[in-house]
Protein backbone atom coordinates (compact mmCIF):
# COMPACT_ATOMS: atom_id res chain seq x y z
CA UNK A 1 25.13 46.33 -44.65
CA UNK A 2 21.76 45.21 -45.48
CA UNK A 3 22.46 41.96 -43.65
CA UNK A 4 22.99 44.23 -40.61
CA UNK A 5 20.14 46.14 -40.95
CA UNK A 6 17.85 42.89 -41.32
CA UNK A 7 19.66 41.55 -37.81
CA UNK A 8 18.56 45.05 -36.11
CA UNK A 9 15.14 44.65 -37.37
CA UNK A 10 14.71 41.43 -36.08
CA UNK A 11 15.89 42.01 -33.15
CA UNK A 12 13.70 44.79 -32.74
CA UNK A 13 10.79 42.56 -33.23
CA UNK A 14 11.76 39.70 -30.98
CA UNK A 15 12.44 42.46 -28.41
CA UNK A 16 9.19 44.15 -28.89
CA UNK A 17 7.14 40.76 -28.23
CA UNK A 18 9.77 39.53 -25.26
CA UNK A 19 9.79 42.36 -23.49
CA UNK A 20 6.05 42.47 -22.85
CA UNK A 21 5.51 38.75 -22.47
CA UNK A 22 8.36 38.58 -19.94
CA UNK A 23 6.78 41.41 -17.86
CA UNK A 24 3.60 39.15 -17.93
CA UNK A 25 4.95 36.50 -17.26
CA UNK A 26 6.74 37.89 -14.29
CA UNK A 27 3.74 39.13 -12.66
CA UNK A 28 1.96 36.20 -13.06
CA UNK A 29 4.91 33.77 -11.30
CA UNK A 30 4.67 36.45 -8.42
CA UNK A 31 1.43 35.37 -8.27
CA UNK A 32 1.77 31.84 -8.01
CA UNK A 33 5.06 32.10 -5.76
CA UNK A 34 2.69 33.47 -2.88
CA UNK A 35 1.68 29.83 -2.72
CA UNK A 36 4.90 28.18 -0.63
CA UNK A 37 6.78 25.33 -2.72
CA UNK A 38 10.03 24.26 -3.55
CA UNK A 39 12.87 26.29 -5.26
CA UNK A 40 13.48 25.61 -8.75
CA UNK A 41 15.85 25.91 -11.08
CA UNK A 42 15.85 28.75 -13.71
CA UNK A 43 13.77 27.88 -16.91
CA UNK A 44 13.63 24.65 -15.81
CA UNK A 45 11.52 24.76 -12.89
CA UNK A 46 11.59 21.51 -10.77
CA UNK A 47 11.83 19.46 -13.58
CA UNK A 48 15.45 17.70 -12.23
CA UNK A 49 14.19 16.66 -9.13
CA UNK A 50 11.16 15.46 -10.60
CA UNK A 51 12.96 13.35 -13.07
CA UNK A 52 15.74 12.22 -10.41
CA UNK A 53 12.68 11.30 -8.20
CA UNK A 54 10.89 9.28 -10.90
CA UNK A 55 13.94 7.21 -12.12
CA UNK A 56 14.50 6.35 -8.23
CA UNK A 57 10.26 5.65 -8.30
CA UNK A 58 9.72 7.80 -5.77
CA UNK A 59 7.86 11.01 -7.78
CA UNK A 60 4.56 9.64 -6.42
CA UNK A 61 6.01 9.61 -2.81
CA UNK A 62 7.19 13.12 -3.27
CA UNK A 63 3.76 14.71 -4.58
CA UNK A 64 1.54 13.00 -2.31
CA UNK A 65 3.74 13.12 0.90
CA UNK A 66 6.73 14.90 1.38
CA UNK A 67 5.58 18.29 -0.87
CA UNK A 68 2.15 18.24 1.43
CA UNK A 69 3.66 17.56 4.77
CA UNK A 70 6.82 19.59 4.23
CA UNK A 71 4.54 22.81 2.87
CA UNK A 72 1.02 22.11 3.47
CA UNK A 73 -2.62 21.33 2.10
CA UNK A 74 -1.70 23.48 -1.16
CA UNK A 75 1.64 24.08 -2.64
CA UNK A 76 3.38 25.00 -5.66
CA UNK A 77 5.81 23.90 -8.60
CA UNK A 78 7.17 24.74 -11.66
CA UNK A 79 7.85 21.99 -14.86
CA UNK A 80 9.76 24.81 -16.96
CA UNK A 81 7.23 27.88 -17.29
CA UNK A 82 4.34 25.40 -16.21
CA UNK A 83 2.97 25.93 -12.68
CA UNK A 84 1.74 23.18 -10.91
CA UNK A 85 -0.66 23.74 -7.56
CA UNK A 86 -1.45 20.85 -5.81
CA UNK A 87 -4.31 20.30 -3.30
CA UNK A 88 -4.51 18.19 -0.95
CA UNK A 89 -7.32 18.65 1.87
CA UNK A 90 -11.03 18.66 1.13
CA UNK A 91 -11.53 22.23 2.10
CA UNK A 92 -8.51 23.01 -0.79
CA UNK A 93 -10.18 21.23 -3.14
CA UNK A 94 -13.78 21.67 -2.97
CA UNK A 95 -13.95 25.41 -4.73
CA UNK A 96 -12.37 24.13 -7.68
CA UNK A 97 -14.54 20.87 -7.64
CA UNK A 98 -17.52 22.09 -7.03
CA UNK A 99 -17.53 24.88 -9.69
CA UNK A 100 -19.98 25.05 -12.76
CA UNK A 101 -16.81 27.57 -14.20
CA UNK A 102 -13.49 25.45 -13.32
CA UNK A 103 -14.07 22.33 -15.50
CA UNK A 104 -11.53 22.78 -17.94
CA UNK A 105 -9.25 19.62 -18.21
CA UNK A 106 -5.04 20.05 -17.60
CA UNK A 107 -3.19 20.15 -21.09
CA UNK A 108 -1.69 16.75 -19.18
CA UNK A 109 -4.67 14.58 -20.87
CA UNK A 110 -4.66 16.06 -24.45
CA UNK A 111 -1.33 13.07 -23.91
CA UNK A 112 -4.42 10.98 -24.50
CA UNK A 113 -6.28 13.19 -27.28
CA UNK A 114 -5.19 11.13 -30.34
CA UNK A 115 -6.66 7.89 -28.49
CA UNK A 116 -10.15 9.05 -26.94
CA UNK A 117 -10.56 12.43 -29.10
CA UNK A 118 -12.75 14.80 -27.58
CA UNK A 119 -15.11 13.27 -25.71
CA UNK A 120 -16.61 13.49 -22.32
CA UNK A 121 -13.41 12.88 -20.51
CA UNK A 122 -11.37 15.62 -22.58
CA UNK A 123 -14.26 17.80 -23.73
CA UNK A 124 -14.62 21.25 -22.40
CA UNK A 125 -17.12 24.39 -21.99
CA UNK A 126 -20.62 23.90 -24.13
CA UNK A 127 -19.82 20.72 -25.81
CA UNK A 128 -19.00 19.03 -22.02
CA UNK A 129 -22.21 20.14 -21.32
CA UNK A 130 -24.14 18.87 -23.65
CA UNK A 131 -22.50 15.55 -23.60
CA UNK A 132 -23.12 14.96 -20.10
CA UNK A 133 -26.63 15.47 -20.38
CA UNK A 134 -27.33 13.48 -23.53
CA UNK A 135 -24.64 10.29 -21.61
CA UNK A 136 -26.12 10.54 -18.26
CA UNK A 137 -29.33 8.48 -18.95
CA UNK A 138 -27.26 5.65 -19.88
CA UNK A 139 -25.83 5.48 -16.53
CA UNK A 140 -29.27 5.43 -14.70
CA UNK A 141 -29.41 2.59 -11.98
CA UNK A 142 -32.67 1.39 -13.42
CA UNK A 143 -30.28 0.90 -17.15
CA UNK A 144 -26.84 -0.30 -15.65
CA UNK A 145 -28.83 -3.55 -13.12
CA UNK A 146 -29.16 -4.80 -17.05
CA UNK A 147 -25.35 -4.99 -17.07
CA UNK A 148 -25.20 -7.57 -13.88
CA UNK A 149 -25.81 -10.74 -15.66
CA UNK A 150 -22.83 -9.44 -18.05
CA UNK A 151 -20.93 -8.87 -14.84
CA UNK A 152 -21.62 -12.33 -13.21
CA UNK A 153 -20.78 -13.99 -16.79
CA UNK A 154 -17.36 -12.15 -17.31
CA UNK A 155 -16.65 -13.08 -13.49
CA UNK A 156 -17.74 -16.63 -14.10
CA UNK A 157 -14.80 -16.78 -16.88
CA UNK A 158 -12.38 -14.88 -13.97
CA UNK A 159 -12.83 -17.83 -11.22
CA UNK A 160 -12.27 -20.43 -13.91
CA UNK A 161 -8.84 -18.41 -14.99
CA UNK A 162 -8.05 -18.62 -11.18
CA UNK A 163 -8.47 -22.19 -10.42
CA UNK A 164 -6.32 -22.97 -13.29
CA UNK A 165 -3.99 -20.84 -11.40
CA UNK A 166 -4.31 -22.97 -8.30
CA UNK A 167 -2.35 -25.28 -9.96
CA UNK A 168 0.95 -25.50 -9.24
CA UNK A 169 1.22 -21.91 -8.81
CA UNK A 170 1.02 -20.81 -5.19
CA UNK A 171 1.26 -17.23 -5.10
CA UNK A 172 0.61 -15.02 -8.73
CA UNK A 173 0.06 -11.43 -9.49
CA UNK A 174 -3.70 -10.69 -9.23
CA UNK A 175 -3.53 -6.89 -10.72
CA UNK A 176 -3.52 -8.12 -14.52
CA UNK A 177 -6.34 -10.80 -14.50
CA UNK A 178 -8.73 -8.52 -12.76
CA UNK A 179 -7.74 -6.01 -15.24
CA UNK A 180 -8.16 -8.78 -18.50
CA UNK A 181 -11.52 -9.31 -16.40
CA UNK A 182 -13.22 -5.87 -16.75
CA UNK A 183 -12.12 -5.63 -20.26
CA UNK A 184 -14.08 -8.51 -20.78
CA UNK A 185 -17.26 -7.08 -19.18
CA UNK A 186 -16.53 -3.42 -20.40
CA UNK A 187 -15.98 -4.43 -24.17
CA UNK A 188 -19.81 -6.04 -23.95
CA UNK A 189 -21.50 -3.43 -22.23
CA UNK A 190 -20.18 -0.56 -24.17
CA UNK A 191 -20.18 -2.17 -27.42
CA UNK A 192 -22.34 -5.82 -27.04
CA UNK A 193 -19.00 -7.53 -28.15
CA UNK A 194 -17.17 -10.84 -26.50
CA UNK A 195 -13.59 -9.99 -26.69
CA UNK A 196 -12.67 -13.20 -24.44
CA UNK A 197 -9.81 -11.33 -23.58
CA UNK A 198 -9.32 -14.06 -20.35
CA UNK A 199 -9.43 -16.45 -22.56
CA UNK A 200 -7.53 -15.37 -25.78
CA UNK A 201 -4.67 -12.97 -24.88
CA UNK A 202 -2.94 -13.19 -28.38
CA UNK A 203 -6.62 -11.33 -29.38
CA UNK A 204 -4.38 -8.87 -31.45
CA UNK A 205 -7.66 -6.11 -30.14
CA UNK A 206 -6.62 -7.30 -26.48
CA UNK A 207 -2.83 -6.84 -26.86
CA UNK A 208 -3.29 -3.64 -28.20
CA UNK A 209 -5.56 -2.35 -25.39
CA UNK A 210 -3.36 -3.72 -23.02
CA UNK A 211 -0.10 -2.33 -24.78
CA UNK A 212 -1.88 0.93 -25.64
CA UNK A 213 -2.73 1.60 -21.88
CA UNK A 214 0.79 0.74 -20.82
CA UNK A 215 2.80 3.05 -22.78
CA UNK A 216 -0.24 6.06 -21.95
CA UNK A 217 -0.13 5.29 -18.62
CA UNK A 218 4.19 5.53 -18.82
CA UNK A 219 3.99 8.41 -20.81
CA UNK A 220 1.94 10.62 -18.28
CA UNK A 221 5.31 10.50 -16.22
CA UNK A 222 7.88 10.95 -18.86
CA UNK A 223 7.87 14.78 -19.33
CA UNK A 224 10.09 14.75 -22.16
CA UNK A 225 7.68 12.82 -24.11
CA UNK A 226 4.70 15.31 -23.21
CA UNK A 227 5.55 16.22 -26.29
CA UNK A 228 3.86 14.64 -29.43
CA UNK A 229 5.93 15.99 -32.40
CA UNK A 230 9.32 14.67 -29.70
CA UNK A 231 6.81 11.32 -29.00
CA UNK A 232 5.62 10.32 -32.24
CA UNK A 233 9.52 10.72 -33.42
CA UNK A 234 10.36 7.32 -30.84
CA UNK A 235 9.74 3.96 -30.93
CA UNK A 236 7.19 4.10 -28.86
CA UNK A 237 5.25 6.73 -30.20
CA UNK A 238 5.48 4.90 -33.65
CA UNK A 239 4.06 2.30 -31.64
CA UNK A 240 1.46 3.53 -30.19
CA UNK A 241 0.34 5.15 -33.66
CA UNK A 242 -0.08 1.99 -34.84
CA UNK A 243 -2.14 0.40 -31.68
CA UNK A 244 -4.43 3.09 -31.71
CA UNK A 245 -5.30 2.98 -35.60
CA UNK A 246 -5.83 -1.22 -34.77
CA UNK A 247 -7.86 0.29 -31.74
CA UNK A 248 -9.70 2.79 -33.50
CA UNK A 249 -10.63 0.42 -36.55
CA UNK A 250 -12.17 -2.40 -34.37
CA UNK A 251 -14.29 0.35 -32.75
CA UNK A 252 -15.42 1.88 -35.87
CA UNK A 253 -16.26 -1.44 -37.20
CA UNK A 254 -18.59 -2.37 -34.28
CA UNK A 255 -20.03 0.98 -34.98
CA UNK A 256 -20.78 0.97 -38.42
CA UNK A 257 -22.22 -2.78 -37.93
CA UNK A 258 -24.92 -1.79 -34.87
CA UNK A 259 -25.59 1.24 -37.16
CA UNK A 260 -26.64 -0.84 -40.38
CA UNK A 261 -28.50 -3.12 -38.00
CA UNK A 262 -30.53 0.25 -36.69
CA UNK A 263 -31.02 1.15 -40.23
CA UNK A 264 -32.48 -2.82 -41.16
CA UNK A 265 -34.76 -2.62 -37.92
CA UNK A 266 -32.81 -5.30 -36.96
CA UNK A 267 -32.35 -3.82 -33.41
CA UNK A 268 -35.76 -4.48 -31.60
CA UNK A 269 -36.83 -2.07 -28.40
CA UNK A 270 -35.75 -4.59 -25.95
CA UNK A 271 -32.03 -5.26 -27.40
CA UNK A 272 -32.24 -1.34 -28.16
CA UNK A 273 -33.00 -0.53 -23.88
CA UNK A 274 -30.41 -3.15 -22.65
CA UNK A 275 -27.38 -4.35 -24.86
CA UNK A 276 -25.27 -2.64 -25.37
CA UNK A 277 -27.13 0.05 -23.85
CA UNK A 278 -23.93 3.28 -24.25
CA UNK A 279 -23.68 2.53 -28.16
CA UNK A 280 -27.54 2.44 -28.83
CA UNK A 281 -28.14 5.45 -26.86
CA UNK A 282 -25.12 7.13 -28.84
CA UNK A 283 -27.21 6.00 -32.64
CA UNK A 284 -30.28 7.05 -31.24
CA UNK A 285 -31.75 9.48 -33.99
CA UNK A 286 -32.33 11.81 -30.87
CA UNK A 287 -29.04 12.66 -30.49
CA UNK A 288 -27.98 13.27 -34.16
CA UNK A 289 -24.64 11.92 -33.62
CA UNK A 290 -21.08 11.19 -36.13
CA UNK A 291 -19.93 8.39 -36.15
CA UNK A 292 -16.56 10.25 -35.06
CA UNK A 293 -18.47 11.52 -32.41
CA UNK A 294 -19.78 8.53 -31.50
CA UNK A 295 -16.32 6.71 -31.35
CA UNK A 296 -14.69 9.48 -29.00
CA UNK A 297 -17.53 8.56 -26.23
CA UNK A 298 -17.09 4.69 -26.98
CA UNK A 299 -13.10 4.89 -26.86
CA UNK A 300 -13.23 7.35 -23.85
CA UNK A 301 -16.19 4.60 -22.01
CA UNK A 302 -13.51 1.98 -22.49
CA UNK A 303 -10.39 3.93 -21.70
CA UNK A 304 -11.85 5.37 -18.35
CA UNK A 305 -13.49 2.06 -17.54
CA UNK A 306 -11.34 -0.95 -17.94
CA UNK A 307 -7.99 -0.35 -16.05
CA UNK A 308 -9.70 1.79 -13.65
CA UNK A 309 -11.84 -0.97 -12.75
CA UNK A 310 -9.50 -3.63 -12.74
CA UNK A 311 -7.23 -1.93 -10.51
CA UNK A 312 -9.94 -1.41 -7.96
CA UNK A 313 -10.27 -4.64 -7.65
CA UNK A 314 -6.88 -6.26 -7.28
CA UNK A 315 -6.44 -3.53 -4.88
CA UNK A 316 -9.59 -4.56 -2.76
CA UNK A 317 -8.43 -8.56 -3.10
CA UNK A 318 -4.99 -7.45 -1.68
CA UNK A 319 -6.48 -5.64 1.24
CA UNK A 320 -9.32 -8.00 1.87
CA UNK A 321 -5.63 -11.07 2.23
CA UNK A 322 -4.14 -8.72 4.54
CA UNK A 323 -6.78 -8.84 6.83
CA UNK A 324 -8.54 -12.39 7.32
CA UNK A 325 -10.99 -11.37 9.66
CA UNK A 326 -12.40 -8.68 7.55
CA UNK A 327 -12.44 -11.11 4.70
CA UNK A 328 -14.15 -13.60 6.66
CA UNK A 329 -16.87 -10.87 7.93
CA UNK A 330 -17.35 -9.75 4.18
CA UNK A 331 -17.99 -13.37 3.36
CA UNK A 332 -20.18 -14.15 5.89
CA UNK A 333 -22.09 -11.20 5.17
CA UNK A 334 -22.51 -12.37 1.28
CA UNK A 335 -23.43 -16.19 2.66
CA UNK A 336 -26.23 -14.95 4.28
CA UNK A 337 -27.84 -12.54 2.03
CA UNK A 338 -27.39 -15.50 -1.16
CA UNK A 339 -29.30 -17.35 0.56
CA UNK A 340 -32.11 -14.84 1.32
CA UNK A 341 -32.33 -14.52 -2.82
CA UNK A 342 -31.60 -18.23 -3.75
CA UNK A 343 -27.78 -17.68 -4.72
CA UNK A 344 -28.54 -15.25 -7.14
CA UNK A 345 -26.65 -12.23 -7.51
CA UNK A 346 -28.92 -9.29 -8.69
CA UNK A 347 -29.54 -5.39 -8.16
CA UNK A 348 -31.61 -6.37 -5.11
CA UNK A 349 -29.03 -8.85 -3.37
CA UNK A 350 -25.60 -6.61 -4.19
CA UNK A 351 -27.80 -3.55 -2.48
CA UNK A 352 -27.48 -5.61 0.84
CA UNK A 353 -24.20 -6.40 1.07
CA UNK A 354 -23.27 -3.22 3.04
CA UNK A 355 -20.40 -4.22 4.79
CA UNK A 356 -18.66 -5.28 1.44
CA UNK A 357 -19.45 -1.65 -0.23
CA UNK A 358 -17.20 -0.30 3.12
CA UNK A 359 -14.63 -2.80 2.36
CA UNK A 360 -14.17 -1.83 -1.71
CA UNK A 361 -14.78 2.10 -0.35
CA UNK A 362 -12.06 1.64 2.25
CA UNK A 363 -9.71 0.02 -0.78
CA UNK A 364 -10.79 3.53 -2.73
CA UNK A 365 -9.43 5.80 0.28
CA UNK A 366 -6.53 4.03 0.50
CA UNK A 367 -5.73 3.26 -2.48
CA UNK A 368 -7.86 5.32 -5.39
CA UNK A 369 -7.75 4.01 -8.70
CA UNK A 370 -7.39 7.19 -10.27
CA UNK A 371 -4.94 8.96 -7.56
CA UNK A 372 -5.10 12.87 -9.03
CA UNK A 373 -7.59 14.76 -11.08
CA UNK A 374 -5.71 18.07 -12.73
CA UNK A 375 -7.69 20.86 -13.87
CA UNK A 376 -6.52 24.63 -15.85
CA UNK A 377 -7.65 27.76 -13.54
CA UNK A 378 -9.60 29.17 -16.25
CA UNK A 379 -9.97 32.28 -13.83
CA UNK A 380 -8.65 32.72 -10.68
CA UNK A 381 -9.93 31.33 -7.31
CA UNK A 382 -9.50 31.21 -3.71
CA UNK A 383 -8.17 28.08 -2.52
CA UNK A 384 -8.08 28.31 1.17
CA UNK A 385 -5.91 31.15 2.38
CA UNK A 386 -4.39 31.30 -1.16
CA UNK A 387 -5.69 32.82 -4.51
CA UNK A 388 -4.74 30.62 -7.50
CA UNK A 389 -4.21 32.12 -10.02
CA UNK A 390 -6.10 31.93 -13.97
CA UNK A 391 -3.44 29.37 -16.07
CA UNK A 392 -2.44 27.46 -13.23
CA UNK A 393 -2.60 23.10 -13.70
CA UNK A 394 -3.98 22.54 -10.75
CA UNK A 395 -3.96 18.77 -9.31
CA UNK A 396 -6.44 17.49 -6.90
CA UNK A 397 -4.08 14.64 -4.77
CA UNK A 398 -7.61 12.46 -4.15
CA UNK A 399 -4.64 9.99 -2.20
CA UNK A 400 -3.71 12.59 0.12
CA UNK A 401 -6.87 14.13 0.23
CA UNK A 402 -8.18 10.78 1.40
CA UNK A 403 -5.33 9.95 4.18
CA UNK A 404 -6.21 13.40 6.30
CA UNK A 405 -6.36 12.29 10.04
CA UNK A 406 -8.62 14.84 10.95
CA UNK A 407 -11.42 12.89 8.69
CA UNK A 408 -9.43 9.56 8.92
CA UNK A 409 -7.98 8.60 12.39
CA UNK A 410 -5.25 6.57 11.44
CA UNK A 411 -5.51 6.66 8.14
CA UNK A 412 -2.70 4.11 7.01
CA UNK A 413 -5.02 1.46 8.76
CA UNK A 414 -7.66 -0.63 6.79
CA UNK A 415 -10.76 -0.37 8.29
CA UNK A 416 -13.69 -0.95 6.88
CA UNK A 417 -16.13 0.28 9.16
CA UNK A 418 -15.36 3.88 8.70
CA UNK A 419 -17.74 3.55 5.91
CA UNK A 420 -20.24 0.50 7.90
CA UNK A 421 -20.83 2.61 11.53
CA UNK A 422 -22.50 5.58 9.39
CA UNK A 423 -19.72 8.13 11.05
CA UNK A 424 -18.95 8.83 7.18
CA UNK A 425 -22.18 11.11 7.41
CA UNK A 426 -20.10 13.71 9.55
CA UNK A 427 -17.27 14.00 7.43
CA UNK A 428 -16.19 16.74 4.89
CA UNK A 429 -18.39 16.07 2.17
CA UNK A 430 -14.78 16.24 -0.20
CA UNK A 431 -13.13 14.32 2.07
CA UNK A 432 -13.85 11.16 0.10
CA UNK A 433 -13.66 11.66 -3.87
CA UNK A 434 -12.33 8.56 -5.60
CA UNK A 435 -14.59 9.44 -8.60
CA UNK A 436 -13.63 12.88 -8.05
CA UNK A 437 -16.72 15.22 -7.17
CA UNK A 438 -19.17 18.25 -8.24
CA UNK A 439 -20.21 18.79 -11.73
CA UNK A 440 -17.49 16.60 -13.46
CA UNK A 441 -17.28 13.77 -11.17
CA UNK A 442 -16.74 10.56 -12.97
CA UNK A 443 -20.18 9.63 -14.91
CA UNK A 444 -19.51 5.67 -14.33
CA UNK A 445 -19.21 5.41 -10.70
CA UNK A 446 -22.24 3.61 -10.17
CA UNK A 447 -21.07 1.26 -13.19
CA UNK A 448 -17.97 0.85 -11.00
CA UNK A 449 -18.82 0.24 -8.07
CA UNK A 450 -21.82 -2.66 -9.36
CA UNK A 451 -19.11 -4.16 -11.71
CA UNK A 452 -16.62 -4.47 -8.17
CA UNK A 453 -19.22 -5.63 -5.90
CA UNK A 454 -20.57 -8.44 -8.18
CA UNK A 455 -16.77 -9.53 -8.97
CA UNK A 456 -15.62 -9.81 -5.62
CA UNK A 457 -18.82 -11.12 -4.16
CA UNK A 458 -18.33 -14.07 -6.31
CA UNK A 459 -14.72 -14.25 -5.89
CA UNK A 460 -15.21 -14.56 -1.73
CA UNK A 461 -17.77 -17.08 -2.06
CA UNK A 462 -15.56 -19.05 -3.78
CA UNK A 463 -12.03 -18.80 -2.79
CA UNK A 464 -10.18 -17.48 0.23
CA UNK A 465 -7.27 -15.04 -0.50
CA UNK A 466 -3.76 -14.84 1.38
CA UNK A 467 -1.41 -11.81 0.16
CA UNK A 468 2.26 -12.31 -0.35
CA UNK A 469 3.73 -9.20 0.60
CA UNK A 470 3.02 -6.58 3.39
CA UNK A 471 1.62 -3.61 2.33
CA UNK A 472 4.40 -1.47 3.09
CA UNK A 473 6.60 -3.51 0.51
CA UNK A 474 4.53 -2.26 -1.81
CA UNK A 475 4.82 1.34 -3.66
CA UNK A 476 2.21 2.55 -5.07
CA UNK A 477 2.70 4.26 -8.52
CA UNK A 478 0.39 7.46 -9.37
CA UNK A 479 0.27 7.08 -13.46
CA UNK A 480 -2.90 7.68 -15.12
CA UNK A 481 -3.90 4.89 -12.96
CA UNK A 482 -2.71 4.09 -9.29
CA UNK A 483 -0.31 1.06 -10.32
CA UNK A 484 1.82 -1.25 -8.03
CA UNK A 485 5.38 -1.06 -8.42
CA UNK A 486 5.98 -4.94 -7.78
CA UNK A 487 2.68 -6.71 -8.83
CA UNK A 488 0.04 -7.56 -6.44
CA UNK A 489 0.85 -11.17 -5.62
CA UNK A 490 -1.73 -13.59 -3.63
CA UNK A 491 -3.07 -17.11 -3.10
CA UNK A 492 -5.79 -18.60 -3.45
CA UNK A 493 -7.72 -21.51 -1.71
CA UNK A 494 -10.66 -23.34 -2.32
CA UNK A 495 -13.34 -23.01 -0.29
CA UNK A 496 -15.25 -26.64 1.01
């Protein structure tokens, strides 16, 4: 009897705090069902077809192509009692981007909040804020032309790894070298060390960035592991606990090191103003800084900046052995303006190779290293004819964003001189984003974009590339970073 009466009670409650959260809930899926989408399946949402599509490889096809074209430049789905919005035209996107209100990361990167913590990347409301004002004056022009010399050095190593490669190897995948490349030159910058991860891949700190960034980047499309109790309880969750306490311990040892030196005086001004300038802006006494806090912005300044880079890159050397005669104008273009500054590659020389920027910014329409940007709808807003509403994850498709005819005539083409001929100036001013835009555009892109130009300005005057494959063998996989499914395999060739 009392057993019974227990069972009612209980009941009772569950009822009482179903009932109303049901009724919620049902309002707000009317809501987002205004916005047109696919049918799902009850509870589940569009979870099956997502999964069918990603075993098959073909999720990123379906989110970036056959959801916009089949239901236009916003549309909805559901993963369970999730909603998704996706937006993919400029004029969709820009009054979520441009918002001082809608910066609220998706809960899809707290998957990353046990590597990079809460830093600038993950970081939200007052405590954004006040990072990104206290990081942004390490990422002045006048601070990051100090970085170059690192840049040439680490690219020096790169064209010595390549003509090994010469050797009896005709064609080889380019993406992971240019990716072991930019770890080299981000590990210095950010933290003034020489990993020599070109050089020494058995570096247990290299394997486990490497490793660490694979099974992240996996993870962000395995929705039963969005889970981190389910996660941690695999293999590969066990694993990746244990590559990011290896990760986290080299970083906190280069931190505790520069910080004794500070506390010795052992740091002069100069070394203090140039190398590396991100950690000794992070001790200064001005900001008042953890060390915690210090490591989140380090880990997140190496997380955000190494495979992002690297991909850019390979993607740009792929494009650039498609299309000889581009490659050839690029080169000539560097030719001439090395030998207005002696051979030397500086702040001053990469600012005149302008027809090289519109070849890597053509490779970043194309093909963006960082495909989608996902943000929470911390209110609601209007997104074109559509309001969307507060709790939506709403996903920014910078890829299809960037292949809109209207802006991009022919957009499957690689041309370079949509950025050379100065028509860019007419165009949507969110029709280009491939560091995102508005208040939380990516902080680095300057970093970026010097660290690609230098790289591949030496690579062309040095080598000529051929790629193996036609683009359209190729399929492009939207992880945390915009992978290849196959590799990105070229040749190279000595020039006289």
């Amino acid at each position: 009897m009392l057993l019974h009466l227990l069972l009612i009670v209980l009941v009772i409650l569950v009822t009482r705090k179903l009932i109303p959260w049901y009724l919620t809930f049902r309002a707000f899926r009317q809501k987002v069902d205004l916005i047109p989408g696919p049918n799902g399946w009850p509870i589940l949402g569009n979870v099956p077809e997502l999964i069918q599509k990603l075993k098959k490889g073909e999720m990123t096809r379906l989110l970036f192509k056959e959801y916009p074209e089949k239901y236009g430049p916003i549309f909805r789905f559901w993963t369970a009692f999730v909603p998704r919005i996706g937006l993919c035209s400029a004029r969709h996107a820009e009054p979520l981007l441009s918002s001082t209100k809608l910066i609220k990361k998706s809960i899809d990167y707290d998957l990353t909040r046990d590597w990079l913590g809460d830093g600038l990347l993950l970081s939200s409301g007052l405590k954004w804020k006040t990072r990104r004002r206290l990081l942004t004056p390490a990422f002045h022009f006048t601070i990051l032309e100090n970085f170059i010399p690192i840049f040439v050095k680490c690219t020096e190593r790169f064209v010595k790894v390549l003509e090994g490669k010469m050797v009896g190897q005709k064609f080889f995948d380019i993406y992971p070298l240019t990716s072991l490349a930019s770890l080299d030159a981000i590990c210095e910058c950010a933290m003034g060390v020489e990993v020599e991860a070109q050089c020494s891949e058995e570096s247990e700190y290299v394997k486990a960035v490497k490793r660490a960034s694979v099974i992240a980047n996996a993870r962000s499309v395995q929705p039963w592991y969005y889970s981190d109790f389910v996660f941690y309880l695999s293999a590969t969750g066990r694993e990746q606990k244990k590559l990011l306490r290896m990760l986290h311990d080299f970083t906190r040892k280069i931190i505790e090191q520069r910080r004794e030196e500070f506390r010795n005086k052992e740091v002069d001004d100069e070394t203090t103003s140039r190398k590396p300038v991100f950690l000794d802006l992070l001790l200064s006494k001005d900001l008042e800084l953890s060390d915690s806090d210090i490591q989140e912005e380090v880990d997140t300044f190496m997380f955000e900046g190494h495979d992002t880079t690297g991909a850019g890159i390979a993607w740009c050397l792929y494009e650039l052995g498609r299309h000889p005669e581009i490659q050839e104008k690029a080169f000539e273009e560097i030719q001439s303006v090395l030998a207005k500054y002696d051979g030397k590659i500086d702040s001053r020389s990469l600012s005149e190779m302008k027809y090289l920027e519109a070849c890597i910014k053509e490779t970043q329409r194309i093909r963006p290293s960082v495909p989608v940007v996902v943000r929470e709808a911390t209110e609601d807003f209007q997104s074109g004819e559509y309001v969307v509403p507060k709790g939506a994850q709403v996903s920014v498709l910078i890829m299809s964003i960037h292949m809109d005819p209207e802006f991009y005539p022919d957009p499957e083409k690689y041309n370079p001189e949509r950025f050379f001929s100065g028509e860019q100036v007419k165009r949507h001013p969110y029709s280009f984003i491939p560091f995102s835009a508005g208040p939380r555009n990516c902080i680095g892109q300057r970093f970026a974009m010097l660290e690609t130009k230098t790289t591949i300005a030496l690579f062309l005057n040095k080598f000529i590339v051929r790629s193996k494959e036609p683009i359209s063998a190729i399929k492009p996989q939207a992880e945390l970073i915009l992978k290849p499914d196959i590799g990105l395999f070229i040749e190279v060739i000595q020039r006289d």
